[in-house]
N, C-alpha and C. Protein backbone atom coordinates (compact mmCIF):
# COMPACT_ATOMS: atom_id res chain seq x y z
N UNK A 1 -61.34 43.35 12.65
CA UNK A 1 -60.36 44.09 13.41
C UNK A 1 -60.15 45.48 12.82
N UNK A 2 -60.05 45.66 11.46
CA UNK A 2 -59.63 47.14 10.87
C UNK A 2 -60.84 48.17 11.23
N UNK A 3 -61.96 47.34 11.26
CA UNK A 3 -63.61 47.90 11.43
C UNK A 3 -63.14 48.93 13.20
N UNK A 4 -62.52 48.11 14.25
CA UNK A 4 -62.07 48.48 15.69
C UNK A 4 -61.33 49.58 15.41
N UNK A 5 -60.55 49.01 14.82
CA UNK A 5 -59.25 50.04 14.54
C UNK A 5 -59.45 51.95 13.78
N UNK A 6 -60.45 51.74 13.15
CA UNK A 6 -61.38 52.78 12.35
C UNK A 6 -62.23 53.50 13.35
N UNK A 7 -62.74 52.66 14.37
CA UNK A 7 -63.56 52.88 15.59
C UNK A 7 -62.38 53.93 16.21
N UNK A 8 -61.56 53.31 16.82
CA UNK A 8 -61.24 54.40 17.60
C UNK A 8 -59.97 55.07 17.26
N UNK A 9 -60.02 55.20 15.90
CA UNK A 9 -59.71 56.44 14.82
C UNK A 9 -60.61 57.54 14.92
N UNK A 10 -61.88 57.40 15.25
CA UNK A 10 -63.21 58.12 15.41
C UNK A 10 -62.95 58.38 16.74
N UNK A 11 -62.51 57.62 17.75
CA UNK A 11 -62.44 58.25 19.15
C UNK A 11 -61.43 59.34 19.38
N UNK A 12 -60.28 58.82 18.71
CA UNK A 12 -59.11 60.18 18.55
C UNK A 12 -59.86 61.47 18.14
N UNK A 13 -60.52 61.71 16.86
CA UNK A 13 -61.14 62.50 16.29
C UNK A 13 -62.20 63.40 17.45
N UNK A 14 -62.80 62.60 18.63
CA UNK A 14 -63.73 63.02 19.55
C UNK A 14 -62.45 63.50 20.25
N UNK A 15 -61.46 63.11 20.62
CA UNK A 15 -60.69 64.09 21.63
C UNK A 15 -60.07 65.58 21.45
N UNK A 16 -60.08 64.95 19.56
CA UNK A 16 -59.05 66.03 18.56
C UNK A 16 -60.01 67.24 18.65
N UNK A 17 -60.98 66.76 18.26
CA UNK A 17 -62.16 68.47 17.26
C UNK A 17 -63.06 68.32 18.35
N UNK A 18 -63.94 67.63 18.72
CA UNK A 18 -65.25 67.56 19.29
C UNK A 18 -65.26 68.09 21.00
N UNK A 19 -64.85 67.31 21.37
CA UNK A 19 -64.94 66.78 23.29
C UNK A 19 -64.41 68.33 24.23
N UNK A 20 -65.81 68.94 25.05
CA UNK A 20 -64.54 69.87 25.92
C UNK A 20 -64.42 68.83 26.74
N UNK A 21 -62.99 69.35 27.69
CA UNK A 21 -62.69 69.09 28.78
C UNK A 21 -63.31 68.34 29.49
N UNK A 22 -64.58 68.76 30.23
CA UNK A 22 -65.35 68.46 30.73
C UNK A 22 -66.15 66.71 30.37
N UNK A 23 -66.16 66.84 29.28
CA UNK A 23 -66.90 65.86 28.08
C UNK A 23 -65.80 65.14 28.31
N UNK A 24 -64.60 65.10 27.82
CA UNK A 24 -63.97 64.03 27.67
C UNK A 24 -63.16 63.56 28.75
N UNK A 25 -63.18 63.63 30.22
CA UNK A 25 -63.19 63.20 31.41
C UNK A 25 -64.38 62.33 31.29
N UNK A 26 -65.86 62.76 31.40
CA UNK A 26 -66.76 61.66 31.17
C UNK A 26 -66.39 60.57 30.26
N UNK A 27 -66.03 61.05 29.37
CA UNK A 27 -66.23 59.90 27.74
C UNK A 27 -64.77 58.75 28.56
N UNK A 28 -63.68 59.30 28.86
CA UNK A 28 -62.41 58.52 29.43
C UNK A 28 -63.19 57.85 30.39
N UNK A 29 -63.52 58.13 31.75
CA UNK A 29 -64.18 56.94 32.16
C UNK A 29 -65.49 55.99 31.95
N UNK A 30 -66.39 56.58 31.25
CA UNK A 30 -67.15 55.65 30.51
C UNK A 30 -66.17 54.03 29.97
N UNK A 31 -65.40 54.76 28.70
CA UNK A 31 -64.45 53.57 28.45
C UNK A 31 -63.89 52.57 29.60
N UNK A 32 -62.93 53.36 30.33
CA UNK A 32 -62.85 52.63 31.80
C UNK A 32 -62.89 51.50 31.78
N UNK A 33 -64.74 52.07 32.46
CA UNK A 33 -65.92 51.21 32.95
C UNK A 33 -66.14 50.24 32.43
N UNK A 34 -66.09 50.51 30.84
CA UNK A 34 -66.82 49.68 29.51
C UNK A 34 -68.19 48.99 30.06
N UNK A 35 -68.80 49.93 30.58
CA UNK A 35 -70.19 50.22 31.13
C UNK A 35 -71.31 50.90 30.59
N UNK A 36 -71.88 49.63 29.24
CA UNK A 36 -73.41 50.52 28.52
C UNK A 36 -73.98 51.95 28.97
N UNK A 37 -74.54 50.95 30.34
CA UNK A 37 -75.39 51.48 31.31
C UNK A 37 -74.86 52.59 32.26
N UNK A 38 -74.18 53.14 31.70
CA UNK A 38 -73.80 54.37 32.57
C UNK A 38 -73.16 55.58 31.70
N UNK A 39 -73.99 55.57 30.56
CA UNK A 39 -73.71 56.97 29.79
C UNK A 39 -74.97 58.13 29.76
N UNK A 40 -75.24 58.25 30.24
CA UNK A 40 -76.60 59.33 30.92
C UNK A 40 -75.55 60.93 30.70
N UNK A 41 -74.68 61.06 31.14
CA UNK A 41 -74.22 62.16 31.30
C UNK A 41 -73.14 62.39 29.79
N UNK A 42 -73.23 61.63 28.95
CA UNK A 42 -72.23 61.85 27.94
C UNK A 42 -73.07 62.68 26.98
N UNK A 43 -72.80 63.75 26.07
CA UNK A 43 -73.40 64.13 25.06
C UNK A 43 -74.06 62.92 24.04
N UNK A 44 -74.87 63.11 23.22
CA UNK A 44 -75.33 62.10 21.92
C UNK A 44 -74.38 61.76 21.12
N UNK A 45 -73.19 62.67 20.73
CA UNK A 45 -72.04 61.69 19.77
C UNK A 45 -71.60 61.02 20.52
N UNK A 46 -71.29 61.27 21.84
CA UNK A 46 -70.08 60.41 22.44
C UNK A 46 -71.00 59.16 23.07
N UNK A 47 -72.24 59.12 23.33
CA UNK A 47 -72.47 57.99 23.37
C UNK A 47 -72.31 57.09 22.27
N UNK A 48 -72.97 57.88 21.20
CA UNK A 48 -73.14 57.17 19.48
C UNK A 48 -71.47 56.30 19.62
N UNK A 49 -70.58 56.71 19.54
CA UNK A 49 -69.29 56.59 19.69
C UNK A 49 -68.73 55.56 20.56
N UNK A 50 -69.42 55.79 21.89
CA UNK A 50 -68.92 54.61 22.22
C UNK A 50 -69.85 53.27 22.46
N UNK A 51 -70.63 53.41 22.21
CA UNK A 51 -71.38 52.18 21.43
C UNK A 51 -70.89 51.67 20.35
N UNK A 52 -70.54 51.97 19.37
CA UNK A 52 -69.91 51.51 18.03
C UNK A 52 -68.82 50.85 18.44
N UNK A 53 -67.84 51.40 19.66
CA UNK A 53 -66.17 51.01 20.06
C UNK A 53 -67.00 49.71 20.80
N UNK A 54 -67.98 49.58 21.93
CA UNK A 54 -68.71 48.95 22.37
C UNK A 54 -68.99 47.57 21.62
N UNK A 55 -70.12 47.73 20.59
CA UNK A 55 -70.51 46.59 20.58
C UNK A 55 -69.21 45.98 19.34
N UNK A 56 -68.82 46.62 18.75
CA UNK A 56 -67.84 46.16 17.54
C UNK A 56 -66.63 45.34 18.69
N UNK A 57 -65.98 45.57 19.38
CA UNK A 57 -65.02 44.98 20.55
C UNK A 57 -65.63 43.57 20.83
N UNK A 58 -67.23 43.83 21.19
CA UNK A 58 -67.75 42.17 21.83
C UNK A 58 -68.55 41.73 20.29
N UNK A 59 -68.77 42.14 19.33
CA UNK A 59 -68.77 41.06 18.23
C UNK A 59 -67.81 40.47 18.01
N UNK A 60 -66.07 41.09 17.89
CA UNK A 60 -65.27 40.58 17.36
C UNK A 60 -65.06 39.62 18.56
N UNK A 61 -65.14 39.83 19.45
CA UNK A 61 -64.70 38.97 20.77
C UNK A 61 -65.37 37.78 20.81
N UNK A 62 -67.18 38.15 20.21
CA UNK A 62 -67.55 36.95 19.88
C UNK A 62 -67.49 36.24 18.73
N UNK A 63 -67.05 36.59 17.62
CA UNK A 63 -66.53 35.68 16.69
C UNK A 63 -65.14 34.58 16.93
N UNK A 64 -64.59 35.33 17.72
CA UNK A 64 -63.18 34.66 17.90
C UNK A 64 -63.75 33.69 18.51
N UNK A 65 -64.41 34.01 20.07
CA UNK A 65 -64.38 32.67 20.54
C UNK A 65 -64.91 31.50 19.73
N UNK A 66 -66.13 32.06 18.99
CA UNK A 66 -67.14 31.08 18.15
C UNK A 66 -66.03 30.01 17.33
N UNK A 67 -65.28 30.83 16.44
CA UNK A 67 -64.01 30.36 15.77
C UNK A 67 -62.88 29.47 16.07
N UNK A 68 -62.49 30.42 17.32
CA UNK A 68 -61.07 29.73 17.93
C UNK A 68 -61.19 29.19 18.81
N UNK A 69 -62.41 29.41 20.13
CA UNK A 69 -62.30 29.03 21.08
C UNK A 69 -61.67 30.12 22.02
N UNK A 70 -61.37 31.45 21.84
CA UNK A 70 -60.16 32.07 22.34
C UNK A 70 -61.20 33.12 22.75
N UNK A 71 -61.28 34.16 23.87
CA UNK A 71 -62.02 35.30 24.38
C UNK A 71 -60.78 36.40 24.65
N UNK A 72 -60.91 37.11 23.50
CA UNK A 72 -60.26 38.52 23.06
C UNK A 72 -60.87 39.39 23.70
N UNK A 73 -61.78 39.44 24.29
CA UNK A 73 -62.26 40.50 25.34
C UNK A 73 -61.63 41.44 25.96
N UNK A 74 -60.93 40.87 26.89
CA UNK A 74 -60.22 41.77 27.66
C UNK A 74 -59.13 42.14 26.84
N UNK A 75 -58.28 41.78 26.11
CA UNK A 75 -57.44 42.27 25.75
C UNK A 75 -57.48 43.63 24.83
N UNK A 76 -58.52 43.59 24.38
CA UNK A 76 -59.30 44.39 23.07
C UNK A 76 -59.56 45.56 24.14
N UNK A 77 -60.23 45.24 24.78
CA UNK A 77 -60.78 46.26 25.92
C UNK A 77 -59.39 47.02 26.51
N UNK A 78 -58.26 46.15 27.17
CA UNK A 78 -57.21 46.80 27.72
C UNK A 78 -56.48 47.77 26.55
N UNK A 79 -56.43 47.38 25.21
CA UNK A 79 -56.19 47.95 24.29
C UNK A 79 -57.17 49.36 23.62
N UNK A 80 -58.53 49.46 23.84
CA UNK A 80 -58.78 50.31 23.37
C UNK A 80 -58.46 51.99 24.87
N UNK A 81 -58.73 50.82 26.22
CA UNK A 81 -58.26 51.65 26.95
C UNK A 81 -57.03 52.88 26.97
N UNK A 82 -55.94 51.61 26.53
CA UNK A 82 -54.91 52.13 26.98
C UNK A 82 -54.91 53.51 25.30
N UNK A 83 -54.86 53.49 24.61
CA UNK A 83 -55.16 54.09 23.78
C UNK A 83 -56.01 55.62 23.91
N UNK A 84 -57.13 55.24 24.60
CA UNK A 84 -58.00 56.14 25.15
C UNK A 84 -57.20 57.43 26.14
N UNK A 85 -56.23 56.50 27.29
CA UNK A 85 -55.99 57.59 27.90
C UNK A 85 -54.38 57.90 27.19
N UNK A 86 -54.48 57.65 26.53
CA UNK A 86 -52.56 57.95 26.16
C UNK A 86 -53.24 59.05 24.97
N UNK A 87 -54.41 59.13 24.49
CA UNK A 87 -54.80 60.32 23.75
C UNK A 87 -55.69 61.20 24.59
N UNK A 88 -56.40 61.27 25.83
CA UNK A 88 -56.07 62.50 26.92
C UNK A 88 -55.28 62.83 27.05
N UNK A 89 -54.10 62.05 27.01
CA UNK A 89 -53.10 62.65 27.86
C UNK A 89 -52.48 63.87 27.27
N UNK A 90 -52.29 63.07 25.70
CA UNK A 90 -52.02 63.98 24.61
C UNK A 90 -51.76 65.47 24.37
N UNK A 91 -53.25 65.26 24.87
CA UNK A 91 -54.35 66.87 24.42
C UNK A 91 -54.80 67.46 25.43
């Protein structure tokens, strides 16, 4: 979980220094989506980036279930979302 949490400490950082405008309208709905397959139009960090938020979300999602029985998926996901746009909104 702190590994997630570090993740999109790194996504703040893409909204803070990195991302124009432009860029980070793409990068916000990419997340969305939480759609691999549809980053064609994102620069190379922000894909790098959200791959890492990506697959780190569905490892942990799959450990839990493996563990608990429990699918943290969506919640993880509604969470990195909501996060995502409450730091557009921000900035």
């Amino acid at each position: 979980m702190s590994k997630l949490v570090c993740l999109i400490n790194a996504v703040d950082d893409v909204y803070d220094v990195y991302g124009s405008p432009d860029e980070l309208q793409l990068f916000t709905a990419a997340i969305l989506r939480w759609d691999a397959e549809e980053l064609d139009e994102l620069p190379e960090y922000m894909k790098i980036c959200f791959m890492a938020v990506y697959n780190t979300a569905n490892e942990l999602a799959y450990y839990t279930i493996k563990q608990q029985g429990f699918n943290c998926l969506p919640y993880l996901k509604q969470a990195v979302r909501i996060r995502t746009i409450n730091t557009l909104l921000i900035n």
